[in-house]
PDB file of N, CA and C in Angstrom:
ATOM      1  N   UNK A   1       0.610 -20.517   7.873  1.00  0.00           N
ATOM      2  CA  UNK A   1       0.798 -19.098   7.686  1.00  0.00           C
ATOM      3  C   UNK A   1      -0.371 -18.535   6.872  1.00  0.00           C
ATOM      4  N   UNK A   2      -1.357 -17.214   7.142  1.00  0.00           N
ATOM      5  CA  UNK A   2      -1.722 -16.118   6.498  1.00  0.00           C
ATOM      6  C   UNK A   2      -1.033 -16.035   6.082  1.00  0.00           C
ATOM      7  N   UNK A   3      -1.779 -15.541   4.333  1.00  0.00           N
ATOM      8  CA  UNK A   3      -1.826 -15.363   3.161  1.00  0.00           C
ATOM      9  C   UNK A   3      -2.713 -14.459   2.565  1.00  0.00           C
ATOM     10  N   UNK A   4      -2.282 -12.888   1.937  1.00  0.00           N
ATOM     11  CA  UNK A   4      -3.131 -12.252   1.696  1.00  0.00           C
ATOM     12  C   UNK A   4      -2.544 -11.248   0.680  1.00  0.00           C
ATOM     13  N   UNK A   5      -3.340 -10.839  -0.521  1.00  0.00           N
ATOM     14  CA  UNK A   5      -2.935 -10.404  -0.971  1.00  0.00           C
ATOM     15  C   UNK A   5      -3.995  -8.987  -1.293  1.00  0.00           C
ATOM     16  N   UNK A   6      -3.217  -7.986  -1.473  1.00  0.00           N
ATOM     17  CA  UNK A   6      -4.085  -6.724  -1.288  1.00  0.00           C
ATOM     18  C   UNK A   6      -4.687  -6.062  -2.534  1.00  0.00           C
ATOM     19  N   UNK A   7      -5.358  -5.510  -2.406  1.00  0.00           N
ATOM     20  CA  UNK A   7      -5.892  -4.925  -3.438  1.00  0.00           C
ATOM     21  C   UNK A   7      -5.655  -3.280  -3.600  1.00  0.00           C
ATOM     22  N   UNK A   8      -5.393  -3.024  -5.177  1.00  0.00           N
ATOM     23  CA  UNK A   8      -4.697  -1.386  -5.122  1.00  0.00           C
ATOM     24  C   UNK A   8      -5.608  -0.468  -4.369  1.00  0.00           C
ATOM     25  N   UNK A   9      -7.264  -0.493  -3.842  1.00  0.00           N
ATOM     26  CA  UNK A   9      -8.644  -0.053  -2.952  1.00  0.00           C
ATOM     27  C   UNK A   9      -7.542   0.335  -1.816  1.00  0.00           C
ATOM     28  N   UNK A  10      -7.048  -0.868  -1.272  1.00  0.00           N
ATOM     29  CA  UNK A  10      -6.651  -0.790   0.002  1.00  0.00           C
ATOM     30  C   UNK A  10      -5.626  -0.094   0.307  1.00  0.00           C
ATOM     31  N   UNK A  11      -4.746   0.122  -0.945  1.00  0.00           N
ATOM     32  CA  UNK A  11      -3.158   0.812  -0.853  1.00  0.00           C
ATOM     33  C   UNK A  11      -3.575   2.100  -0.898  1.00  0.00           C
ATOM     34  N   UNK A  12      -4.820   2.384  -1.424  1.00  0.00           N
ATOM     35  CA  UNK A  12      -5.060   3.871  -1.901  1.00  0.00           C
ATOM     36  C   UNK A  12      -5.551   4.299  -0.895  1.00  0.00           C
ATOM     37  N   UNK A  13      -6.240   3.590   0.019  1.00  0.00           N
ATOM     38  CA  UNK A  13      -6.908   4.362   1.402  1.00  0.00           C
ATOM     39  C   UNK A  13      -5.887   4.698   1.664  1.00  0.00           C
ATOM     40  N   UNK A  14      -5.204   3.627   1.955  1.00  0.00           N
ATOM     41  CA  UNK A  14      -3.754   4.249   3.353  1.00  0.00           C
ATOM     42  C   UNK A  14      -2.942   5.018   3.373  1.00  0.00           C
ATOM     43  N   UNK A  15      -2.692   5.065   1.495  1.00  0.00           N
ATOM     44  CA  UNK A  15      -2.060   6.660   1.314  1.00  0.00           C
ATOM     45  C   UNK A  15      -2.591   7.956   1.159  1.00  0.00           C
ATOM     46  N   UNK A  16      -3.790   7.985   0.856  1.00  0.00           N
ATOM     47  CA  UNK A  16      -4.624   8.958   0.469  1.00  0.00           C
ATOM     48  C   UNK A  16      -5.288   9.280   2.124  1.00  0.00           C
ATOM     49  N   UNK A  17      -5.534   8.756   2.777  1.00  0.00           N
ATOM     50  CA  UNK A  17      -6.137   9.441   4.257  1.00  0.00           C
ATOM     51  C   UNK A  17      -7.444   9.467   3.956  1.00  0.00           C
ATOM     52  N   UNK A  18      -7.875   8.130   3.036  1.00  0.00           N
ATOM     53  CA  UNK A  18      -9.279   8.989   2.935  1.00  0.00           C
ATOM     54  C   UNK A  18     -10.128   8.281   3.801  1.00  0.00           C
ATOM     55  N   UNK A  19     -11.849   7.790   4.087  1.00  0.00           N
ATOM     56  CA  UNK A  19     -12.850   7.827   4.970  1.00  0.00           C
ATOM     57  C   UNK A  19     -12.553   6.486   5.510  1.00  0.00           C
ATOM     58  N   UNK A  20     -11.599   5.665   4.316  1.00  0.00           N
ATOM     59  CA  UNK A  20     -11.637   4.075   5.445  1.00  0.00           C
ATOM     60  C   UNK A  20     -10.271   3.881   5.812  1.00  0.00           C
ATOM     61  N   UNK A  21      -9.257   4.956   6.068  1.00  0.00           N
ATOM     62  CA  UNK A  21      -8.085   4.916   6.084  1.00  0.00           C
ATOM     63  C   UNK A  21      -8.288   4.487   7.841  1.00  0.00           C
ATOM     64  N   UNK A  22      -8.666   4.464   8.769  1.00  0.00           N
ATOM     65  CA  UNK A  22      -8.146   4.298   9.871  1.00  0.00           C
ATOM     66  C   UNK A  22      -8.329   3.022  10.410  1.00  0.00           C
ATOM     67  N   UNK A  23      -9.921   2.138   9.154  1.00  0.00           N
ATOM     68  CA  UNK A  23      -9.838   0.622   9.701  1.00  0.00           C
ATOM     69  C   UNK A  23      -8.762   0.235   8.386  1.00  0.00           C
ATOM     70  N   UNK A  24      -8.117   0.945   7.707  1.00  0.00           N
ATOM     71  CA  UNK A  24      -7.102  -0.261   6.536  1.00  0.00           C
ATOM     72  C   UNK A  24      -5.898  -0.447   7.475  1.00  0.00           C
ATOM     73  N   UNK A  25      -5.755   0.880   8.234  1.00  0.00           N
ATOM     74  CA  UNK A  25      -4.393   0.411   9.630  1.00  0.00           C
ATOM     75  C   UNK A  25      -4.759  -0.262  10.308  1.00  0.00           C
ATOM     76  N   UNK A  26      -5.978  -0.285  10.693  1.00  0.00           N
ATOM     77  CA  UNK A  26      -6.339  -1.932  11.723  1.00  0.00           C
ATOM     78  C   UNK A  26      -5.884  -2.928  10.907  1.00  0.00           C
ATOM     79  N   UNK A  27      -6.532  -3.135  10.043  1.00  0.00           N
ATOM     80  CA  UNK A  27      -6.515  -4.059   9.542  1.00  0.00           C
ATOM     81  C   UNK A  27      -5.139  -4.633   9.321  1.00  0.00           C
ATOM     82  N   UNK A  28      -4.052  -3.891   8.589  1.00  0.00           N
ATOM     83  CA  UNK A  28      -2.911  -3.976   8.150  1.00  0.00           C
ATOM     84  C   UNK A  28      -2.112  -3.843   9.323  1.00  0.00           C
ATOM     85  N   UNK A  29      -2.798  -3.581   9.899  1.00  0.00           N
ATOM     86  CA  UNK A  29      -1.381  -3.574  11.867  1.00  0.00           C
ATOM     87  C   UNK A  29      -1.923  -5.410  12.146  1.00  0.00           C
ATOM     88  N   UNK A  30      -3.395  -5.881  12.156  1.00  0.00           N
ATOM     89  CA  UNK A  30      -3.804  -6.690  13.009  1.00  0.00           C
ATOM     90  C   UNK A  30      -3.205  -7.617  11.934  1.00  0.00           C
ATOM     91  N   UNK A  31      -2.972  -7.495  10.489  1.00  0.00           N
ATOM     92  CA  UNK A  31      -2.353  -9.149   9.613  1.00  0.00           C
ATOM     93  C   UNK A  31      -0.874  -8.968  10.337  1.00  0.00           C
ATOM     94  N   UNK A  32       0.271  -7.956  10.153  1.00  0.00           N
ATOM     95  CA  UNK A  32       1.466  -7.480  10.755  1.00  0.00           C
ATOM     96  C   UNK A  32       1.249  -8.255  11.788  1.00  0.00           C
ATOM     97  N   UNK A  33       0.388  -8.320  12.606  1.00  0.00           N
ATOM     98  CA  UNK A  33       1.100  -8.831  14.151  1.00  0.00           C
ATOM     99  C   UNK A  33       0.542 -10.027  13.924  1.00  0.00           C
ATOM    100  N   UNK A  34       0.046 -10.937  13.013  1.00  0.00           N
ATOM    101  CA  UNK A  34      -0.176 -12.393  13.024  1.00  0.00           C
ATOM    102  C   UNK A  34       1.248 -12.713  11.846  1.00  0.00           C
ATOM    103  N   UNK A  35       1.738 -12.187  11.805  1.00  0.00           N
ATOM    104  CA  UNK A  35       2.798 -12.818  10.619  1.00  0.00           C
ATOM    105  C   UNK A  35       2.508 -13.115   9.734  1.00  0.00           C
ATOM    106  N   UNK A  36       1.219 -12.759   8.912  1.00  0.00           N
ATOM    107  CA  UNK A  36       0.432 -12.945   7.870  1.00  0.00           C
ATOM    108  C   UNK A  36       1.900 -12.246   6.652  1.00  0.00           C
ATOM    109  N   UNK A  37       1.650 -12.880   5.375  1.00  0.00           N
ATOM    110  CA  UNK A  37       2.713 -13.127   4.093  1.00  0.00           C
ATOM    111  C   UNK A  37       1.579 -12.076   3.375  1.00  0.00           C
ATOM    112  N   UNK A  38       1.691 -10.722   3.572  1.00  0.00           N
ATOM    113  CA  UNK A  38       1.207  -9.988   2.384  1.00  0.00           C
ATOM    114  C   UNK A  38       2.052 -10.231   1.063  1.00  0.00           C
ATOM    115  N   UNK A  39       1.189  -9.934   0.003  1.00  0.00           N
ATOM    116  CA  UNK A  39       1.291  -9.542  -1.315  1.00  0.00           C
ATOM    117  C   UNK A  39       0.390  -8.721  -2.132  1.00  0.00           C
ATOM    118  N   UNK A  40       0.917  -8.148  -2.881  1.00  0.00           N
ATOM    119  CA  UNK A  40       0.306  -6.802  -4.295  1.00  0.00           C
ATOM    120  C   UNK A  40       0.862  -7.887  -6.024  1.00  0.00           C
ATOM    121  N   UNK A  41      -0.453  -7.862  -6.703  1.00  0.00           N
ATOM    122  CA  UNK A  41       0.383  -7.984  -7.918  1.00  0.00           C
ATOM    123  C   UNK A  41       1.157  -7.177  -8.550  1.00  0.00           C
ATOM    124  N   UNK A  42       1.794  -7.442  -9.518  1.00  0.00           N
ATOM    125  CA  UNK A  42       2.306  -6.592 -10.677  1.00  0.00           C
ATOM    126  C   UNK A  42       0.741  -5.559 -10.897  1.00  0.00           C
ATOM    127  N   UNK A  43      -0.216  -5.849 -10.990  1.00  0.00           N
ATOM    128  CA  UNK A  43      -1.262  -5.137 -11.912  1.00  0.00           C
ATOM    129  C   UNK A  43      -1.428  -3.712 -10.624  1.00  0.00           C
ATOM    130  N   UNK A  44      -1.354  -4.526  -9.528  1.00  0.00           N
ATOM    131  CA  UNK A  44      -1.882  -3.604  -8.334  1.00  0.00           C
ATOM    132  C   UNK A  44      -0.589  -2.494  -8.494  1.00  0.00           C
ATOM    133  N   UNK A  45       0.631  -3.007  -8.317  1.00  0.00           N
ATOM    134  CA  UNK A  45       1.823  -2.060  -7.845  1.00  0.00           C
ATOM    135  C   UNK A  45       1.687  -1.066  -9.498  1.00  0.00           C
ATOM    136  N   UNK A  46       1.168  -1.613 -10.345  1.00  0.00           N
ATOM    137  CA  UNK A  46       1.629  -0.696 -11.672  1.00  0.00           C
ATOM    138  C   UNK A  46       0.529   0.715 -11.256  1.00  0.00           C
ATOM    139  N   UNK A  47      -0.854   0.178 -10.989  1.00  0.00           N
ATOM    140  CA  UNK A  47      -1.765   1.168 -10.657  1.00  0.00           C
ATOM    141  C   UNK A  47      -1.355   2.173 -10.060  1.00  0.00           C
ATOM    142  N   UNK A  48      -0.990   1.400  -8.198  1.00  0.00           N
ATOM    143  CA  UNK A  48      -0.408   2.845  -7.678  1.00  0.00           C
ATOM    144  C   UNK A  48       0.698   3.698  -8.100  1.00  0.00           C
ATOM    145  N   UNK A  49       1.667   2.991  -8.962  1.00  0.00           N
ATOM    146  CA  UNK A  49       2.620   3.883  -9.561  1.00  0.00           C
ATOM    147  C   UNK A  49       2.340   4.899 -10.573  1.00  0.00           C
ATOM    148  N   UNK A  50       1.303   4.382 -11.300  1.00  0.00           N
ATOM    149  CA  UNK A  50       0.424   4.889 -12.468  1.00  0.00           C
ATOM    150  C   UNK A  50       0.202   6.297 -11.180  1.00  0.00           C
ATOM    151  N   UNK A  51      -0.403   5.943 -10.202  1.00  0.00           N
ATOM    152  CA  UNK A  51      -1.495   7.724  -9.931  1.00  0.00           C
ATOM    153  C   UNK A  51      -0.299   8.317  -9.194  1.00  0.00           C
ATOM    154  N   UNK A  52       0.642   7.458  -8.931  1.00  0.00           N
ATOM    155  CA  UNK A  52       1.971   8.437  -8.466  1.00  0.00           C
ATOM    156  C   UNK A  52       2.570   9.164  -9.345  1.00  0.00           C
ATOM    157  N   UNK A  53       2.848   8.757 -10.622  1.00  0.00           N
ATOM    158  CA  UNK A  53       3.066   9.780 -11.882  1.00  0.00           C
ATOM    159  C   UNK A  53       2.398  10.646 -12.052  1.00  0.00           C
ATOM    160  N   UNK A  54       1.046  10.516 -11.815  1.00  0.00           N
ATOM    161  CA  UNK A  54      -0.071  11.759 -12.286  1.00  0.00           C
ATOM    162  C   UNK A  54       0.066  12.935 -11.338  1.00  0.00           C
ATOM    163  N   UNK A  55       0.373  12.642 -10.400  1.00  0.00           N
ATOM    164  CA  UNK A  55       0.698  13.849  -9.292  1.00  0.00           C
ATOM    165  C   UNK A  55       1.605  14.879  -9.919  1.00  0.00           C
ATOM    166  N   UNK A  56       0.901  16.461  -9.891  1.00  0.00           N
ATOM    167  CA  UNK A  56       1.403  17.262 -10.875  1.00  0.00           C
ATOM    168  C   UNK A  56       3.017  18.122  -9.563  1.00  0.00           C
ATOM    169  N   UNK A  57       2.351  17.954  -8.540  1.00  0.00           N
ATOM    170  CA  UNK A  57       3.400  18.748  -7.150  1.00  0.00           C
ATOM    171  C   UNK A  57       4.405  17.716  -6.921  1.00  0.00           C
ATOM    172  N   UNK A  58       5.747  18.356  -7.064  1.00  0.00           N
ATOM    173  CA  UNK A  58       6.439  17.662  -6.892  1.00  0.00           C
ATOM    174  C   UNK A  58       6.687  17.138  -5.675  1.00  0.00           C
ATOM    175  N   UNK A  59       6.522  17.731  -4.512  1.00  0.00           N
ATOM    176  CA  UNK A  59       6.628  17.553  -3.395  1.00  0.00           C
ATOM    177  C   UNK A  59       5.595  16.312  -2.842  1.00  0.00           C
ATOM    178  N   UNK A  60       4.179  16.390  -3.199  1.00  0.00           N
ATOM    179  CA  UNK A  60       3.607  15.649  -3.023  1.00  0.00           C
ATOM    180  C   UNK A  60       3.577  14.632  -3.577  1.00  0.00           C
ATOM    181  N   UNK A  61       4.295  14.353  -4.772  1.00  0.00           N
ATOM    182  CA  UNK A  61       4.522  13.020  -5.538  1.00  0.00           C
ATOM    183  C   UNK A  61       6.163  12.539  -4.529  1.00  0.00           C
ATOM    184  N   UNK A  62       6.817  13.183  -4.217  1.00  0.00           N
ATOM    185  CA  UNK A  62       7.953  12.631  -3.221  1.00  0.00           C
ATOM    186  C   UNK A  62       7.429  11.962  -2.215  1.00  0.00           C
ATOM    187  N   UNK A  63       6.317  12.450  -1.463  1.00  0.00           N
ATOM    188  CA  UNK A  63       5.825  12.286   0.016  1.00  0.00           C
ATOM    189  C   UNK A  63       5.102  11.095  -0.248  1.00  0.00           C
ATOM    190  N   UNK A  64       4.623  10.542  -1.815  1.00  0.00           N
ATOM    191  CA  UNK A  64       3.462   9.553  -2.248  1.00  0.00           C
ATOM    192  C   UNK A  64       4.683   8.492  -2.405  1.00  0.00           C
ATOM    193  N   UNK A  65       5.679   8.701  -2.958  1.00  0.00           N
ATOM    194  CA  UNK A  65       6.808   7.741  -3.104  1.00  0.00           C
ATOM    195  C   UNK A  65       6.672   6.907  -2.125  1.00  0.00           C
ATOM    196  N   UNK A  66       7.743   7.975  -0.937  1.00  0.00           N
ATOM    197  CA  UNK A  66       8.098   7.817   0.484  1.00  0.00           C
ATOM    198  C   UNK A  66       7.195   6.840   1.148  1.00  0.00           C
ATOM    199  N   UNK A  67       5.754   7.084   0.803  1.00  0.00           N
ATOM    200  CA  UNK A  67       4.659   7.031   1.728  1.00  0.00           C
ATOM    201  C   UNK A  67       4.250   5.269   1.137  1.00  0.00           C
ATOM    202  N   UNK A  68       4.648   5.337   0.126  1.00  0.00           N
ATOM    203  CA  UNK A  68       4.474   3.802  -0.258  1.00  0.00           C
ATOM    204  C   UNK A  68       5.399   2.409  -0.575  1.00  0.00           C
ATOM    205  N   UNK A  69       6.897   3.616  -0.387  1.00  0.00           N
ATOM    206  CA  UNK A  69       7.805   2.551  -0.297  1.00  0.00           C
ATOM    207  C   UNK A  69       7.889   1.928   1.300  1.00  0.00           C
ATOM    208  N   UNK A  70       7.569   3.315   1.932  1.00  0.00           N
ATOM    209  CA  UNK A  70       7.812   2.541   3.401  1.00  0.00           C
ATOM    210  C   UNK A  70       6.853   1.479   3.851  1.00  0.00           C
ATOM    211  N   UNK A  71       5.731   1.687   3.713  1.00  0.00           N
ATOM    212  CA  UNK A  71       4.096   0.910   3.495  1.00  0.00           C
ATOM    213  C   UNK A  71       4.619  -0.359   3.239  1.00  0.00           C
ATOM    214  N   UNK A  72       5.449  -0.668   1.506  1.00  0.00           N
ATOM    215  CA  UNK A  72       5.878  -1.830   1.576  1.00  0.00           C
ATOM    216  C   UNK A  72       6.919  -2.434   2.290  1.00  0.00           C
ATOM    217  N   UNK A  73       7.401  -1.997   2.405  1.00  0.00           N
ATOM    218  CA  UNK A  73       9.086  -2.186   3.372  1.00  0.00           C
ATOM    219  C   UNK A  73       8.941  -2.543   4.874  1.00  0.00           C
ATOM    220  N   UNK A  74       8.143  -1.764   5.346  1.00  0.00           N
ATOM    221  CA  UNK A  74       7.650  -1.819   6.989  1.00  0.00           C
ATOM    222  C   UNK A  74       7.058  -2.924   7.068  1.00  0.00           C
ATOM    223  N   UNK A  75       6.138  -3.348   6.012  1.00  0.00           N
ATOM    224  CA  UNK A  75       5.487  -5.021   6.127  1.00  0.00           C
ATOM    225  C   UNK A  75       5.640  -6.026   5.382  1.00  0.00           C
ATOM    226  N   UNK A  76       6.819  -6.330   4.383  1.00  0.00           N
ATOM    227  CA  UNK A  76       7.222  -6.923   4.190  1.00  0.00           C
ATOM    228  C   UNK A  76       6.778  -7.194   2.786  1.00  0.00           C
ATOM    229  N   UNK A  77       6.235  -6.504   2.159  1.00  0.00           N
ATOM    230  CA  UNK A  77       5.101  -6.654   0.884  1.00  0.00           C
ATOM    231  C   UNK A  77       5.710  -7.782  -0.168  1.00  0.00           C
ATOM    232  N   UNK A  78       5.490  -8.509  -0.386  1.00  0.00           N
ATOM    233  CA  UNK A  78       5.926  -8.863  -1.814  1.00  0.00           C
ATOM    234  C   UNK A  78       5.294  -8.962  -2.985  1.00  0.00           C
ATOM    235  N   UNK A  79       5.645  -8.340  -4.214  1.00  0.00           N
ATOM    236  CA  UNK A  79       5.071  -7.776  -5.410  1.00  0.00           C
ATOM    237  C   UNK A  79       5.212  -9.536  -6.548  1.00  0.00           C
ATOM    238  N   UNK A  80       3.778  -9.814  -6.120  1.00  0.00           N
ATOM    239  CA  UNK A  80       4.439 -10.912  -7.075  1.00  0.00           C
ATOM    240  C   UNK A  80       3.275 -10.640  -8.509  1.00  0.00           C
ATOM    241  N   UNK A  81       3.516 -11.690  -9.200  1.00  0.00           N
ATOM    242  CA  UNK A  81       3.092 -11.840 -11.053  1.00  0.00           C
ATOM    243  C   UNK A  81       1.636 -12.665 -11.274  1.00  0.00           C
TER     244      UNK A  81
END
């Protein structure tokens, strides 16, 4: 089994839409369809939660939630130490 663990760079493209957001979905569709065992540390998941707090719109800090619980959930993420 793939083994990979991500870096908070990569979580932030995919939520943010920004210039390398459309190869981090390659990328993250092409580990998904090998059955590759993602993981985020503790340090990574605190980060993105960290700039999810900073979001002053509430709406857009909901949609950043949403947008990263499903991210993990849809691929199976596991947050390890």
């Amino acid at each position: 089994m793939f083994e990979i663990n991500l870096d908070s760079s990569v979580i932030i493209s995919n939520l943010t839409g920004d210039i390398h957001s459309q190869q981090v979905i390659k990328a993250i569709s092409k580990l998904s369809s090998i059955d590759a065992q993602i993981y985020v540390s503790l340090v990574v998941y605190s980060e993105i939660w960290t700039g999810i707090e900073l979001i002053d719109d509430p709406m857009k800090k909901k949609e950043a939630i949403d947008d990263f619980e499903q991210m993990l959930s849809s691929l199976g993420v596991k947050v390890v130490s």
